[in-house]
Protein backbone atom coordinates (compact mmCIF):
# COMPACT_ATOMS: atom_id res chain seq x y z
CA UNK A 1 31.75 -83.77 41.32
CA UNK A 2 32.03 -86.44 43.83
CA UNK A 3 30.58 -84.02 46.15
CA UNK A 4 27.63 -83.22 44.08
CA UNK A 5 26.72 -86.87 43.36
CA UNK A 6 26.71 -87.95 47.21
CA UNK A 7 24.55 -85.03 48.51
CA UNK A 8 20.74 -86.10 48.53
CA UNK A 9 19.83 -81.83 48.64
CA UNK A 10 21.85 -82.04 45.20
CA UNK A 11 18.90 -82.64 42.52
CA UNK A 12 21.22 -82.50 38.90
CA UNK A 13 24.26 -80.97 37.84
CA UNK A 14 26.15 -80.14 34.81
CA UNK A 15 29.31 -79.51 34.09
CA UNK A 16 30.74 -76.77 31.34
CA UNK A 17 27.01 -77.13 29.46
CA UNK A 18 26.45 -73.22 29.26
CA UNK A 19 28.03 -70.49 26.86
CA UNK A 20 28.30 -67.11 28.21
CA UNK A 21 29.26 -64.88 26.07
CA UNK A 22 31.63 -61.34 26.73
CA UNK A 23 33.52 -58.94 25.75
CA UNK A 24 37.67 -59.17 27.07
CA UNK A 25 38.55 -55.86 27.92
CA UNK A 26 42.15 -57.61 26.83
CA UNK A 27 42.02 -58.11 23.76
CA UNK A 28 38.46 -56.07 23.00
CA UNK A 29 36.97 -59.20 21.45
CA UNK A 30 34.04 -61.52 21.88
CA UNK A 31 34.33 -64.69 23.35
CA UNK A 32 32.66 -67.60 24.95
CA UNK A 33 32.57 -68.51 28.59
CA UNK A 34 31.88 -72.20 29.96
CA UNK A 35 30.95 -71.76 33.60
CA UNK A 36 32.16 -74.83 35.40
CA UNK A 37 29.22 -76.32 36.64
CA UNK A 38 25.67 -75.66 36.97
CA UNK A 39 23.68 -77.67 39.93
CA UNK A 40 19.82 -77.62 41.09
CA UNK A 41 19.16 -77.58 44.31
CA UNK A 42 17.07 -77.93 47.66
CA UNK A 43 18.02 -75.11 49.90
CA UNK A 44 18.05 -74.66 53.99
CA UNK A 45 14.21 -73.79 53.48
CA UNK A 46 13.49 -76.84 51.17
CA UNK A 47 13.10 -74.38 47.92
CA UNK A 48 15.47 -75.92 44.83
CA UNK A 49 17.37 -72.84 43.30
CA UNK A 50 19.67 -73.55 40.48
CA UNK A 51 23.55 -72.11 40.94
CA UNK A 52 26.23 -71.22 38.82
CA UNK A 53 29.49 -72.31 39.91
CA UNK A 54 32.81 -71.60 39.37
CA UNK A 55 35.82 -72.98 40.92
CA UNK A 56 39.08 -71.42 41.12
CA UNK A 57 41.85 -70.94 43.51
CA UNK A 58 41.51 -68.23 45.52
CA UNK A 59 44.91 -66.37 44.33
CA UNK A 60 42.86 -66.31 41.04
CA UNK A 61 39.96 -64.26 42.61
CA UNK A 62 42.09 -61.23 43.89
CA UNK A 63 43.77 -58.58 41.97
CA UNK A 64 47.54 -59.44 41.62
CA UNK A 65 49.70 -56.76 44.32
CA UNK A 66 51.71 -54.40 41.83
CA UNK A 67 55.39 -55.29 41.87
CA UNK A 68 58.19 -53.07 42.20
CA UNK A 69 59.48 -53.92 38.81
CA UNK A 70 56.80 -54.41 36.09
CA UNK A 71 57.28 -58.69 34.82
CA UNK A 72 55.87 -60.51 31.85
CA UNK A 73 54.50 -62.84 34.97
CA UNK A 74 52.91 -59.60 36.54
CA UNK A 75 51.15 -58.64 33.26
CA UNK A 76 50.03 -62.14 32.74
CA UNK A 77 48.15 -62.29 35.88
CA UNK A 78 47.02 -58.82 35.76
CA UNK A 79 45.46 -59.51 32.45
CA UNK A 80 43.35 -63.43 33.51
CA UNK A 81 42.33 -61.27 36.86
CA UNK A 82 41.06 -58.73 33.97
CA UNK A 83 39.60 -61.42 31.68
CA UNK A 84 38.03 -63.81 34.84
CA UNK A 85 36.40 -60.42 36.13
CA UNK A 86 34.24 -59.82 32.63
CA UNK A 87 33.89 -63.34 32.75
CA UNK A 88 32.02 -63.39 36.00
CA UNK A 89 30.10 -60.13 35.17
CA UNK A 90 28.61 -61.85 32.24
CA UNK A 91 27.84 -64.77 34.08
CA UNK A 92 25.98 -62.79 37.16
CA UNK A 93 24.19 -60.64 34.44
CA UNK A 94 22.98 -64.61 33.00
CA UNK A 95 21.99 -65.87 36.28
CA UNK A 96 19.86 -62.65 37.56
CA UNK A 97 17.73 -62.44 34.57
CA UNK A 98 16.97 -66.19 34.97
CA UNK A 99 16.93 -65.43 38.77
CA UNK A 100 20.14 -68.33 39.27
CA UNK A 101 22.63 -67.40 41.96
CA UNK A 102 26.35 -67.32 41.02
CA UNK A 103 29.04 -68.24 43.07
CA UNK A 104 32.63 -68.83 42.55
CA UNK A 105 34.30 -71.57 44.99
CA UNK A 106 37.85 -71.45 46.21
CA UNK A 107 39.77 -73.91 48.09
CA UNK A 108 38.44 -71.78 51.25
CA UNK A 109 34.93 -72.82 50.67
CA UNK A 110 35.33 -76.58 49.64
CA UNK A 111 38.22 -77.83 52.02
CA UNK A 112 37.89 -74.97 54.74
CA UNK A 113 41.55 -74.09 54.41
């Protein structure tokens, strides 16, 4: 947030101020999605362009590797990579019919590590 309020090209920004609803293809129910933040602003070519951002550490963003022996710890993960990916299908369907750009923000893209 820090980051947000100290860059000038950074117009506003909100944080968790959007539902977005899906389906979980866990538990086949409906629920409600708060995208982590939600910024305006000026691009390389001056243009403002609002984003929808997400930030979560990278293990989060890759499918968990299968183990030998099937663990309640395996199945856990498997099933938040499951719900995350529905998650951030519903929230790229949002921002390209209000013609937003989505992005989801590891460690990798805000430290460089």
């Amino acid at each position: 947030m820090r980051i947000f309020d100290e860059n000038p090209n950074v117009i506003r920004w909100a944080s968790e101020e959007m539902a977005i609803p899906y389906l979980s293809p866990v538990d086949k129910k409906r629920h409600k999605y708060f995208p982590d933040f939600i910024i305006e602003v000026k691009n390389k070519t001056g243009e403002i362009e609002t984003q929808m951002l997400e930030v979560k550490p990278a293990k989060y963003t890759q499918s968990p590797k299968k183990p030998k022996r099937i663990t309640k710890r395996f199945l856990n993960e498997a099933n938040t990579y499951l719900v995350n990916q529905a998650k951030w299908e519903a929230a790229e369907n949002v921002c390209h019919k209000k013609g937003w750009k989505f992005k989801i923000l590891t460690e990798k893209e805000i430290y460089g590590k």
